[in-house]
N, C-alpha and C. Protein backbone atom coordinates (compact mmCIF):
# COMPACT_ATOMS: atom_id res chain seq x y z
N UNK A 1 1.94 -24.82 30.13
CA UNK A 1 1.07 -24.89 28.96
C UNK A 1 1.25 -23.65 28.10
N UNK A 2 0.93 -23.48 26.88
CA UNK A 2 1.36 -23.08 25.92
C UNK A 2 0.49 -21.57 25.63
N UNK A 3 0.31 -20.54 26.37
CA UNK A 3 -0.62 -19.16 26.35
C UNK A 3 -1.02 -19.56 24.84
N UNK A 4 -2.90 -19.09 24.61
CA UNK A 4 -3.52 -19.13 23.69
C UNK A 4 -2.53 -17.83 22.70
N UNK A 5 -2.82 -18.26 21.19
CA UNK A 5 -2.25 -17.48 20.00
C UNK A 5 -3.63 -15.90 19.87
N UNK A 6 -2.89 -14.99 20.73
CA UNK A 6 -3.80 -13.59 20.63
C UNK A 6 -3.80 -12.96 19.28
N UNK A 7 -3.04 -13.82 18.47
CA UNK A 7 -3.37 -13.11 17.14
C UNK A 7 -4.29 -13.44 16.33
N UNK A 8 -4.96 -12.33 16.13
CA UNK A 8 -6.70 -12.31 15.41
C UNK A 8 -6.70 -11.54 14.09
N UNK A 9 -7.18 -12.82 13.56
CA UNK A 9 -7.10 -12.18 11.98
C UNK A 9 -8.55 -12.04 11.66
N UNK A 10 -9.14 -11.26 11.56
CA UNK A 10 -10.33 -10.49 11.35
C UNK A 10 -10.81 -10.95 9.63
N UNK A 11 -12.21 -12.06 10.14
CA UNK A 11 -12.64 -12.72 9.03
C UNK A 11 -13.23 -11.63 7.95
N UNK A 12 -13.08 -12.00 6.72
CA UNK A 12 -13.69 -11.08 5.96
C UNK A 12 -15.10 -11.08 5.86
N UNK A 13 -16.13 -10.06 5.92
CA UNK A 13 -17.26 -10.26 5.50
C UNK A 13 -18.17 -10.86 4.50
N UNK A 14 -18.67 -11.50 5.24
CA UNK A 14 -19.96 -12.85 4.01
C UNK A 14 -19.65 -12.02 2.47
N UNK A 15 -20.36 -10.68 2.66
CA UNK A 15 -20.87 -10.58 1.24
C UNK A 15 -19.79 -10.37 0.15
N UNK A 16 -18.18 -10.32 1.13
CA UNK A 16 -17.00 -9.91 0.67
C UNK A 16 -16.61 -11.38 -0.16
N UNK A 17 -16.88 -12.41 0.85
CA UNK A 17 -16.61 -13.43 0.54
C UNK A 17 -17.35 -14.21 -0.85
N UNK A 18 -19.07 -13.89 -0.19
CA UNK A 18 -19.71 -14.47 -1.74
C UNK A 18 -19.15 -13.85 -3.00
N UNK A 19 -19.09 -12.53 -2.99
CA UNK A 19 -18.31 -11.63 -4.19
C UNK A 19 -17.18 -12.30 -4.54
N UNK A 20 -16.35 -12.43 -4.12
CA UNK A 20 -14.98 -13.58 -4.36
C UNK A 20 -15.35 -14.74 -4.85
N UNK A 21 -16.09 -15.42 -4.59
CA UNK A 21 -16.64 -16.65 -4.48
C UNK A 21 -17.00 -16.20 -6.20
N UNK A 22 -18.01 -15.69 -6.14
CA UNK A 22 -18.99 -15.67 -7.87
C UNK A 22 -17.50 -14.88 -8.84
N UNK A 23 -16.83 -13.84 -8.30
CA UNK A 23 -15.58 -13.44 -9.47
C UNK A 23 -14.66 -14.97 -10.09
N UNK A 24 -14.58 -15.36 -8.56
CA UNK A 24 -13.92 -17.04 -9.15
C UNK A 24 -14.38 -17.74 -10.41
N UNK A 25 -15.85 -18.25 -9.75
CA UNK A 25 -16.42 -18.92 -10.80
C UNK A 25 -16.64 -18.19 -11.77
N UNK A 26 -17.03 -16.89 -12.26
CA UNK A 26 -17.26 -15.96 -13.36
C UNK A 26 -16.07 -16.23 -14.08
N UNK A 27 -14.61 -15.94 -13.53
CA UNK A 27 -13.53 -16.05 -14.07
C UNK A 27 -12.62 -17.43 -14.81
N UNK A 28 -13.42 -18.39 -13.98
CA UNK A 28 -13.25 -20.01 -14.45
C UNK A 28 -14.05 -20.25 -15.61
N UNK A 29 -15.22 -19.86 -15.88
CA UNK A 29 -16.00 -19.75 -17.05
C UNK A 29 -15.29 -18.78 -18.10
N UNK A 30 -15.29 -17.70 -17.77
CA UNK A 30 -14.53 -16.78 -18.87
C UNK A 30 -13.72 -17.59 -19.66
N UNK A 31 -12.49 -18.04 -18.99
CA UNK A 31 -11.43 -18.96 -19.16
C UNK A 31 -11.79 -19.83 -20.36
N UNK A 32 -12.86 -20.98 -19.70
CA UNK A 32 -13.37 -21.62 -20.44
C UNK A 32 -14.00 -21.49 -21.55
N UNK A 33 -15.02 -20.16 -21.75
CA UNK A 33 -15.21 -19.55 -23.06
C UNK A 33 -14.14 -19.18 -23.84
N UNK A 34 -13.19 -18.71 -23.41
CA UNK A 34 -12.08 -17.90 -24.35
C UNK A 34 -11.24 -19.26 -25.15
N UNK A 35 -11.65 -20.48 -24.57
CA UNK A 35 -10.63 -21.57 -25.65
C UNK A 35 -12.08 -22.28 -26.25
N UNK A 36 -13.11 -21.70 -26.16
CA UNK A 36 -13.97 -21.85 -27.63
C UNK A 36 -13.67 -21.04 -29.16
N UNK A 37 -13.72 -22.49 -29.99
CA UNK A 37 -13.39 -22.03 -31.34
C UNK A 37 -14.38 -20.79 -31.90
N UNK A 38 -15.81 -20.39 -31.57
CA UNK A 38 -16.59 -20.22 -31.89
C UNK A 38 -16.06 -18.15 -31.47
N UNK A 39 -15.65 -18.36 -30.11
CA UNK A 39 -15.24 -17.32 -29.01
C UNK A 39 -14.33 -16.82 -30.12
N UNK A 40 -13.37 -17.64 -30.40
CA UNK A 40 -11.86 -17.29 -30.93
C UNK A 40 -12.54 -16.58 -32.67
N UNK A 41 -13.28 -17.16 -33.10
CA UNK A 41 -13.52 -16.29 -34.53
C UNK A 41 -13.95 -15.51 -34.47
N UNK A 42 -15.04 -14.69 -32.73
CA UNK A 42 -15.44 -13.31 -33.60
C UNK A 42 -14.55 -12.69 -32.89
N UNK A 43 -13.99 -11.52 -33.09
CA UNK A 43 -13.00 -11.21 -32.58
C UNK A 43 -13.62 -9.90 -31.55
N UNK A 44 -14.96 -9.40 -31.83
CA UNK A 44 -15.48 -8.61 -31.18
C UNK A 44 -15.61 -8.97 -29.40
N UNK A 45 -15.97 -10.42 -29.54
CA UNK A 45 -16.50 -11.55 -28.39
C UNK A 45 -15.64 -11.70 -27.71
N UNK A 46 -14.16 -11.93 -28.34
CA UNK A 46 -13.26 -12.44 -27.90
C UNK A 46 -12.26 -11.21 -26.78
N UNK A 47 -12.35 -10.05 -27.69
CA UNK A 47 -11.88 -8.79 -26.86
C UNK A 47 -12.89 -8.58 -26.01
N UNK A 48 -14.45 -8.91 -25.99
CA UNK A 48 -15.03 -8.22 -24.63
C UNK A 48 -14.73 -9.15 -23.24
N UNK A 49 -14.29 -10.67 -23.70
CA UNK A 49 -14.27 -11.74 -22.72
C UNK A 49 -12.97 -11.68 -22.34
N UNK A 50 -11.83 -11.60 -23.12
CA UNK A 50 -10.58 -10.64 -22.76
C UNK A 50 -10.22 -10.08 -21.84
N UNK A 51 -11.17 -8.44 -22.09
CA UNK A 51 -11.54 -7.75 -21.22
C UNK A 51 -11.77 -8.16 -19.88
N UNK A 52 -12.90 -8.18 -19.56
CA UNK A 52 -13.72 -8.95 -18.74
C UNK A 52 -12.40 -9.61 -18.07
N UNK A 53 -11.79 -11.04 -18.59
CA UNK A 53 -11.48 -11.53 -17.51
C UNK A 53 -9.84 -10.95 -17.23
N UNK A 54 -8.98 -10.30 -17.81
CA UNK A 54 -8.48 -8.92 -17.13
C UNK A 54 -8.66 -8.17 -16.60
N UNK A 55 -10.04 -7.78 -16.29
CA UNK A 55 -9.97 -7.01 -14.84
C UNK A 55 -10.61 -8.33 -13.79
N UNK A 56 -10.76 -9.45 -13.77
CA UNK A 56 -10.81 -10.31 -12.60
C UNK A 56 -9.43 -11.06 -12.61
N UNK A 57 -8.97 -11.35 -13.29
CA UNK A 57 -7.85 -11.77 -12.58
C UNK A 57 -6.97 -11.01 -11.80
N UNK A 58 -6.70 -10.19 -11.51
CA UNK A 58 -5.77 -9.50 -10.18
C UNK A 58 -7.04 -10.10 -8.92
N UNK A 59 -7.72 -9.77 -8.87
CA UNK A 59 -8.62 -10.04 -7.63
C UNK A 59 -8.82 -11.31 -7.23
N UNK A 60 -8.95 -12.50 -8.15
CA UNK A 60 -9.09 -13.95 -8.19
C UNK A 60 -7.42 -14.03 -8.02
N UNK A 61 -6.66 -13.45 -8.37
CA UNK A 61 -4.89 -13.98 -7.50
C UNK A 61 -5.07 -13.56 -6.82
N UNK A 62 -5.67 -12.68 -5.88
CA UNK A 62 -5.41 -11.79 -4.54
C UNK A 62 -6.47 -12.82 -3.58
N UNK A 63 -7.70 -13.18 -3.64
CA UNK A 63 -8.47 -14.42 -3.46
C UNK A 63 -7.62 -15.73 -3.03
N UNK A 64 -7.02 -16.19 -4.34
CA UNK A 64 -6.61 -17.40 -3.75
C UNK A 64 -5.46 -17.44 -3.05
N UNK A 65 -4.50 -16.19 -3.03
CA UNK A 65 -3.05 -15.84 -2.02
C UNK A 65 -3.80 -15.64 -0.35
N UNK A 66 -5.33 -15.57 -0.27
CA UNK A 66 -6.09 -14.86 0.76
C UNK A 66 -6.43 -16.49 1.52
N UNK A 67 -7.12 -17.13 0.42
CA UNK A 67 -6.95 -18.53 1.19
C UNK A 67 -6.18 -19.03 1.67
N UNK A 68 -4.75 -18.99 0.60
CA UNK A 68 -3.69 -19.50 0.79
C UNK A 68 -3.14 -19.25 1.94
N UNK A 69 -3.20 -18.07 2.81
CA UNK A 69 -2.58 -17.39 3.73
C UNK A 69 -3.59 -17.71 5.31
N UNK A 70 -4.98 -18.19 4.95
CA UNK A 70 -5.71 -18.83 5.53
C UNK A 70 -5.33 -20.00 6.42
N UNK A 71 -5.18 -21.05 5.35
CA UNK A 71 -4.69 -22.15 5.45
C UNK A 71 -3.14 -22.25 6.08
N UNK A 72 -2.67 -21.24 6.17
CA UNK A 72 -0.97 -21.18 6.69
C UNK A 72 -1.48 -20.46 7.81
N UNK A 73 -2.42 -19.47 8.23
CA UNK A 73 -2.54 -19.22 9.83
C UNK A 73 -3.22 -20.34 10.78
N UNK A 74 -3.92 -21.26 10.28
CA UNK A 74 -4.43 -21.79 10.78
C UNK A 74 -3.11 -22.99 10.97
N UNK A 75 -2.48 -23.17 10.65
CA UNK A 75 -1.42 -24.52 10.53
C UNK A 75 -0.52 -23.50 11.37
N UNK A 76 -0.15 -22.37 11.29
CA UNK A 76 0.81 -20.92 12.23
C UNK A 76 -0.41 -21.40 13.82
N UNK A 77 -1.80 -21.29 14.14
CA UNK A 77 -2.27 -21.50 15.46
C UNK A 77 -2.03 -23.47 15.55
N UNK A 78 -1.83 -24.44 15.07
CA UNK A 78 -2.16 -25.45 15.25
C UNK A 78 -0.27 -25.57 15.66
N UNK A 79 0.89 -25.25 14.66
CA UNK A 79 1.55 -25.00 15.69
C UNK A 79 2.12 -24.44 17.39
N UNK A 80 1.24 -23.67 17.21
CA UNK A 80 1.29 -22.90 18.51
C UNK A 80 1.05 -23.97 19.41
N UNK A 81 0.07 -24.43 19.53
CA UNK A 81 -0.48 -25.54 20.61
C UNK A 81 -0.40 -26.47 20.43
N UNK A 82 1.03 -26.90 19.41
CA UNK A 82 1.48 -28.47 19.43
C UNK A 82 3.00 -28.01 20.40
N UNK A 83 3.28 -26.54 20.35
CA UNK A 83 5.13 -26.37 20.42
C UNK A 83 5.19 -27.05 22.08
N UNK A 84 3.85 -27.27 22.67
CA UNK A 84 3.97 -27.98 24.08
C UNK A 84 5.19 -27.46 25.49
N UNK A 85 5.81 -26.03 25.40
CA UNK A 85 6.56 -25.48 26.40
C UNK A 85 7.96 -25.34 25.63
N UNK A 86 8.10 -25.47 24.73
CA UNK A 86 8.79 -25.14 23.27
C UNK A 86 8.94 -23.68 22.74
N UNK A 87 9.34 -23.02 23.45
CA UNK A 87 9.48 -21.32 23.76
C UNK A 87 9.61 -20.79 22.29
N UNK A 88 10.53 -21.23 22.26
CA UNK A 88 11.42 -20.95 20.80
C UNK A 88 10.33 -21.09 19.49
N UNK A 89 9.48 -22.25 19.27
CA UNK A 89 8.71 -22.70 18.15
C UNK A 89 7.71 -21.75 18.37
N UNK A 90 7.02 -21.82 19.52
CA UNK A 90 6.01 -21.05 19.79
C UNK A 90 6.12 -19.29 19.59
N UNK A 91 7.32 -18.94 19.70
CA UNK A 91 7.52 -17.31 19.24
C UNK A 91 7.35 -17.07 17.79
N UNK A 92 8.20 -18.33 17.13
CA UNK A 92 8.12 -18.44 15.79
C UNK A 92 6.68 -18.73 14.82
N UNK A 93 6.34 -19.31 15.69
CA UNK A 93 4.57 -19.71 15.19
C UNK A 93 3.66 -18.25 15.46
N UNK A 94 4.30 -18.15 16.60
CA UNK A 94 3.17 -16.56 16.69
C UNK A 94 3.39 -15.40 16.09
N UNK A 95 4.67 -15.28 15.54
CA UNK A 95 5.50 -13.96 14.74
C UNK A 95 4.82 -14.83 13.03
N UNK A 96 4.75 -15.96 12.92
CA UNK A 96 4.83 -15.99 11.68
C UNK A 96 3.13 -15.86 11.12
N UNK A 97 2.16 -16.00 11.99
CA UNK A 97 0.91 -15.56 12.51
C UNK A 97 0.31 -14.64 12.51
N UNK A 98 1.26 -13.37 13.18
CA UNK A 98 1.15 -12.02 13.12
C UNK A 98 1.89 -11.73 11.50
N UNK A 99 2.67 -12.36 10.71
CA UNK A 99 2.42 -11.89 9.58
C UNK A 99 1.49 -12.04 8.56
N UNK A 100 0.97 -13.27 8.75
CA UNK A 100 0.09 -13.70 8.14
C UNK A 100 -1.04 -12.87 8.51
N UNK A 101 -1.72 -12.44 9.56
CA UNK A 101 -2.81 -11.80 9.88
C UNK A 101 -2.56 -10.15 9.26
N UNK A 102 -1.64 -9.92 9.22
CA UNK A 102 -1.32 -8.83 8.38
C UNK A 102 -1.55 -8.64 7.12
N UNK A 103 -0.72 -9.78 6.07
CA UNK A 103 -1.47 -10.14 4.65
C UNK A 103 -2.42 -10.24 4.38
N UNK A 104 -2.63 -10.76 5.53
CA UNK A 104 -4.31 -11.23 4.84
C UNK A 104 -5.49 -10.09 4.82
N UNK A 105 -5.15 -9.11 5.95
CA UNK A 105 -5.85 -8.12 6.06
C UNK A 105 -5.57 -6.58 4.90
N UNK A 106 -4.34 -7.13 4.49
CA UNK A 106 -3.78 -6.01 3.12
C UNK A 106 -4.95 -6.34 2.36
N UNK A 107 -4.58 -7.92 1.82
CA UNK A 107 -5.49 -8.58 0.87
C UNK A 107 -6.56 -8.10 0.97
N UNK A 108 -7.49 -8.35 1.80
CA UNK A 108 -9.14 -7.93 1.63
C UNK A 108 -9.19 -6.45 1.49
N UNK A 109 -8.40 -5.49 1.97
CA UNK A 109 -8.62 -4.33 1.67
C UNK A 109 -8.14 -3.91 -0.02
N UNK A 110 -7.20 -4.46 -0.20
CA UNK A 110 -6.80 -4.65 -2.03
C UNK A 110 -8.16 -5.00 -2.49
N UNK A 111 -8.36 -6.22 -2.18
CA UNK A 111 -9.77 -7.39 -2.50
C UNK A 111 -10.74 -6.08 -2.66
N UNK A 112 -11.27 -5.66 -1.75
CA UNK A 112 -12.65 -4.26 -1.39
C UNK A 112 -12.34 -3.54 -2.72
N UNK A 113 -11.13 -2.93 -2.77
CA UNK A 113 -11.15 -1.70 -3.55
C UNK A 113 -11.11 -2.77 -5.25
N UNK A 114 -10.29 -3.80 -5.48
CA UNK A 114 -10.68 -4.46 -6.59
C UNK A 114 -12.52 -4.50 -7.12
N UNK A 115 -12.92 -4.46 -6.23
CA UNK A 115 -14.32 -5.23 -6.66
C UNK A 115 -15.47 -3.81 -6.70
N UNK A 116 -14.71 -2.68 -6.12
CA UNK A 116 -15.73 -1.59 -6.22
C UNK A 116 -15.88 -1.51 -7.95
N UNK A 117 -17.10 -0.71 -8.60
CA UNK A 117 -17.39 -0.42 -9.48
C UNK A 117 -16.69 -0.14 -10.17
N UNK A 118 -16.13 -0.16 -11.49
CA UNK A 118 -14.95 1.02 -11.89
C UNK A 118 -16.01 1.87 -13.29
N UNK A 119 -15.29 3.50 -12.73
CA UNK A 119 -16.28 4.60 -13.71
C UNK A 119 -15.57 4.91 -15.05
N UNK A 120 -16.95 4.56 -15.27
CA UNK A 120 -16.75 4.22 -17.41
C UNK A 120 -15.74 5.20 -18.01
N UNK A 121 -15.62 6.88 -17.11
CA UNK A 121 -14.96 7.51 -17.73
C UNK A 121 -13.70 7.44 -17.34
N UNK A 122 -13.02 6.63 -16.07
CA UNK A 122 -11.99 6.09 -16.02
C UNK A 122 -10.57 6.07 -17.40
N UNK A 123 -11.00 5.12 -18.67
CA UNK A 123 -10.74 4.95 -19.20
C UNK A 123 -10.92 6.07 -20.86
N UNK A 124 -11.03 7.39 -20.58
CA UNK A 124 -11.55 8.45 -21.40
C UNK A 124 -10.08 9.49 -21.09
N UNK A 125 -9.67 9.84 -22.96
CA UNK A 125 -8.41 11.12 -22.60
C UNK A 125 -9.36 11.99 -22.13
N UNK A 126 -8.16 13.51 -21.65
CA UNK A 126 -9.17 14.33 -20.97
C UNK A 126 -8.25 15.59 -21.78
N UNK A 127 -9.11 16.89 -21.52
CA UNK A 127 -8.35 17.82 -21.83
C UNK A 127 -8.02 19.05 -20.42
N UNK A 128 -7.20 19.22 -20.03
CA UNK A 128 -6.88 19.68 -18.93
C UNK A 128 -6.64 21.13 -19.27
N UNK A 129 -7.28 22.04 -18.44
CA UNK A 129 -7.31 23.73 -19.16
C UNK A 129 -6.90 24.17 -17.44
N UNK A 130 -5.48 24.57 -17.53
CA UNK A 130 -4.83 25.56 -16.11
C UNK A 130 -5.09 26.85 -16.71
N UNK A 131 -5.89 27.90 -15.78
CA UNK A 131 -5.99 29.37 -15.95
C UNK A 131 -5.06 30.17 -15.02
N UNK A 132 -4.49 30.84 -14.67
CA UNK A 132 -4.29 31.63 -14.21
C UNK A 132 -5.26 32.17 -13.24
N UNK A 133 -6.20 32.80 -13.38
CA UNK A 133 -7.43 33.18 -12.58
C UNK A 133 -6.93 34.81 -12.00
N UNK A 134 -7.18 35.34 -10.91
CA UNK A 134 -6.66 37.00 -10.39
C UNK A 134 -5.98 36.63 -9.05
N UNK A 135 -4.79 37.66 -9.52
CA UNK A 135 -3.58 37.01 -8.23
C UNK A 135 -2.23 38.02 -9.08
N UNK A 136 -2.43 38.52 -10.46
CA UNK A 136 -1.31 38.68 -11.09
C UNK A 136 0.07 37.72 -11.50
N UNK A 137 1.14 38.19 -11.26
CA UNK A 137 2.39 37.85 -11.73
C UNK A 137 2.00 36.03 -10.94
N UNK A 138 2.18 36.02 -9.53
CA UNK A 138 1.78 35.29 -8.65
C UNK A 138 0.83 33.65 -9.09
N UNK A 139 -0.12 34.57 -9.69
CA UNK A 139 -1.10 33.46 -10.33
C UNK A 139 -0.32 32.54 -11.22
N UNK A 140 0.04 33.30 -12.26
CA UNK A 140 0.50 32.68 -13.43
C UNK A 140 1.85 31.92 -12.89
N UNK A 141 2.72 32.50 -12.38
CA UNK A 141 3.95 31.46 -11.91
C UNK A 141 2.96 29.89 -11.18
N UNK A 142 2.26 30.23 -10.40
CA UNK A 142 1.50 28.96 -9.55
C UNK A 142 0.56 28.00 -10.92
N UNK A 143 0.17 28.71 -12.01
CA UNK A 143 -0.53 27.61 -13.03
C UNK A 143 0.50 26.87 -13.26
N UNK A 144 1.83 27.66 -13.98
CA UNK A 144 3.26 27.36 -14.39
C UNK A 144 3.57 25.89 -13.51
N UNK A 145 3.96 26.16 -12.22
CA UNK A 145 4.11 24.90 -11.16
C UNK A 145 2.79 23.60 -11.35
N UNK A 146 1.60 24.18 -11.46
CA UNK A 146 0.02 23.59 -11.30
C UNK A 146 0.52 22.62 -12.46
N UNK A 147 0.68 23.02 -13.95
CA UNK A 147 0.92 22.34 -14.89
C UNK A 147 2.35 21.51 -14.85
N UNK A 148 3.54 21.69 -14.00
CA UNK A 148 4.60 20.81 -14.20
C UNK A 148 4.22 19.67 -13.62
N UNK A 149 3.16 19.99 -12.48
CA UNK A 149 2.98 18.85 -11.45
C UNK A 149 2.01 17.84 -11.68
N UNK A 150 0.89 18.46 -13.20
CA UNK A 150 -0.25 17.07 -13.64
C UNK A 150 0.64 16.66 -14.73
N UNK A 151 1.83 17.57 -14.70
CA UNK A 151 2.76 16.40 -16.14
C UNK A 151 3.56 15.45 -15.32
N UNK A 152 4.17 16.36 -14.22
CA UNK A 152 5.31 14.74 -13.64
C UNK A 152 4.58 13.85 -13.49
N UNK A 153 3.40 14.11 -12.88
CA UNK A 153 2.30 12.70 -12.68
C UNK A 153 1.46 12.03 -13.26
N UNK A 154 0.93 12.81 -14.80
CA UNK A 154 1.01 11.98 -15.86
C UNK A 154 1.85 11.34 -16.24
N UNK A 155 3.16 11.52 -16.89
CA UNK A 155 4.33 10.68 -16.89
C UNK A 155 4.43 9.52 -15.85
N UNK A 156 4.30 9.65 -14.43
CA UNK A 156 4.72 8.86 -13.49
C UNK A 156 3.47 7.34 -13.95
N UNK A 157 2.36 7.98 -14.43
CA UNK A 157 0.93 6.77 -14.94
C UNK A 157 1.35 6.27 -15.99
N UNK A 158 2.03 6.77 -16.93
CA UNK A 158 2.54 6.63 -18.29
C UNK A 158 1.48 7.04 -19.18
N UNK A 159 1.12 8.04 -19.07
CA UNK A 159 0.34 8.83 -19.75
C UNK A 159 0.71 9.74 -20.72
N UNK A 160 0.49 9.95 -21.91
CA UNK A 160 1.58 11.00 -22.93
C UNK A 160 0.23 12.21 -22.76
N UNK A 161 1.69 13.28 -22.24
CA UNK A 161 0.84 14.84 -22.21
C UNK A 161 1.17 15.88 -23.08
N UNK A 162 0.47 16.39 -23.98
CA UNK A 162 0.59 17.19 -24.94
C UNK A 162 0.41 18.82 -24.87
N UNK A 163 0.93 19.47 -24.93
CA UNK A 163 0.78 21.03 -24.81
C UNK A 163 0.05 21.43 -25.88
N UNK A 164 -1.56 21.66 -26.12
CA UNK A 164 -2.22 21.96 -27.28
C UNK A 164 -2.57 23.73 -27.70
N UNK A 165 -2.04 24.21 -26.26
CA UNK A 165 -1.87 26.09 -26.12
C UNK A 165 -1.19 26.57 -24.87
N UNK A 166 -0.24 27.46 -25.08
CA UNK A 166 -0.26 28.01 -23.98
C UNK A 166 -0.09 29.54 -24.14
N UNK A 167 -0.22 30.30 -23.23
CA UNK A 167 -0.03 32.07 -23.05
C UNK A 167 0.79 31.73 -22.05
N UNK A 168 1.66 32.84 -22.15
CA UNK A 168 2.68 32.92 -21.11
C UNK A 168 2.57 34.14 -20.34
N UNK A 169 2.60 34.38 -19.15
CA UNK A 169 2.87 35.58 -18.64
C UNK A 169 3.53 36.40 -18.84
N UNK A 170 3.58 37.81 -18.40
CA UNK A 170 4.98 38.73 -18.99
C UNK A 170 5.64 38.51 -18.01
N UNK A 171 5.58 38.38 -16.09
CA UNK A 171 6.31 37.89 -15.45
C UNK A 171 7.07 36.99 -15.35
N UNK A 172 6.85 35.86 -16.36
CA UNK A 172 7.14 34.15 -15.93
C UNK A 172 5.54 34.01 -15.64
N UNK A 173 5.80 32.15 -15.94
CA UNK A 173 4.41 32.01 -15.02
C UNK A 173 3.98 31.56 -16.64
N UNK A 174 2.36 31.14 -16.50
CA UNK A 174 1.57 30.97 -17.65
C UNK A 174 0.14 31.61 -17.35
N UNK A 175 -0.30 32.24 -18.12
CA UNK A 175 -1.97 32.79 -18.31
C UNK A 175 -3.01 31.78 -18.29
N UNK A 176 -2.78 31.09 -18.99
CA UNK A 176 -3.57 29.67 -19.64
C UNK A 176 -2.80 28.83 -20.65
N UNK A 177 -2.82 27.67 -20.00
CA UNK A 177 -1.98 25.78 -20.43
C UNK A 177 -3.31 25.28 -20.45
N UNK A 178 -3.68 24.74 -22.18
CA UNK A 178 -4.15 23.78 -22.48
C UNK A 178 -3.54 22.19 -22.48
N UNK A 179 -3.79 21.71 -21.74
CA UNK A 179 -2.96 20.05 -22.01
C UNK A 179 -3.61 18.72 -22.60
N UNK A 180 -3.47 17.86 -23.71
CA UNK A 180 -4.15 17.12 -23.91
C UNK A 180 -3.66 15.79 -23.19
N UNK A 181 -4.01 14.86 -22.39
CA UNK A 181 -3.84 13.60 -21.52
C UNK A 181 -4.09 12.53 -22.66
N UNK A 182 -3.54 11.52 -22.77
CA UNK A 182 -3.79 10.71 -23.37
C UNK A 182 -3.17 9.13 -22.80
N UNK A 183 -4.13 8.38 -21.96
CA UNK A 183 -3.64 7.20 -20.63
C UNK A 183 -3.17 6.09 -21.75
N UNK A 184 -2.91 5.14 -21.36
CA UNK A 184 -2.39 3.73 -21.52
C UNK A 184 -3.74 3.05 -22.07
């Protein structure tokens, strides 16, 4: 007989689920508002519903790839205990099982962090001020590095970074880098 399928895919939590559940329908409505004529003329309405349902759709595809992947572990265990002493099917059912229980568990953790709050100032340029501070020659070379490293990684966001001041050290190095950030 065919050892039970030990792979456990760890259900997501109710309130994880109702949350999914209402982004769906929120997002099926959106939809449906946005091909109103009424939606489409003000254009104020139309960019906030826009909005809106651009940040639910990544989460409502990540949702229904979550079912989707549901429905394929459960058909991955219903193989298992049809392969009837079928060595071969049954490794394959349980490897393809253990991937699935894997996805699916990416998913809800994607899913979690999709659905946390997002902070209003998120979306705000910033002005970034590197000092030097007391350390001497030392200091200022380390702002020097401090500032190449919020530019490679602005760049890497696609963020345009602007040099709005800088002092330079007499060693090398910088005193104080004003930078202006400006995101996507």
């Amino acid at each position: 007989a065919a050892a039970a399928l030990r792979v456990v895919a760890m259900a997501a939590p109710s309130f994880l689920l109702a949350k999914l559940e209402s982004s769906t329908q929120t997002h099926k409505e959106l939809t449906f508002r946005l091909a109103d004529p009424d939606v489409n003329s003000d254009v104020k309405e139309f960019q906030r519903i826009s909005k809106a349902l651009g940040e639910l759709t990544p989460v409502v595809d990540m949702y229904a790839r979550y079912l989707e992947a549901q429905g394929e572990l459960a058909e991955a265990k219903e193989m298992v205990r049809d392969a009837a002493g079928d060595l071969e099917m049954e490794a394959m059912a349980r490897e393809e099982a253990a991937v699935l229980v894997g996805e699916m568990d990416k998913l809800e953790e994607r899913m979690t962090m999709e659905l946390l709050p997002k902070d209003p100032l998120d979306e705000k340029n910033i002005m970034l001020e590197i000092r030097a501070g007391t350390g001497g020659d030392e200091a200022g070379i380390w702002a020097g590095d401090l500032y190449r490293m919020y530019t490679r990684y602005a760049l890497t966001e696609g963020w345009k970074a602007t040099v709005l001041s800088c002092t330079t050290a007499d060693a090398g190095g910088d005193k104080e880098i004003v930078v202006g950030l400006v995101g996507s």
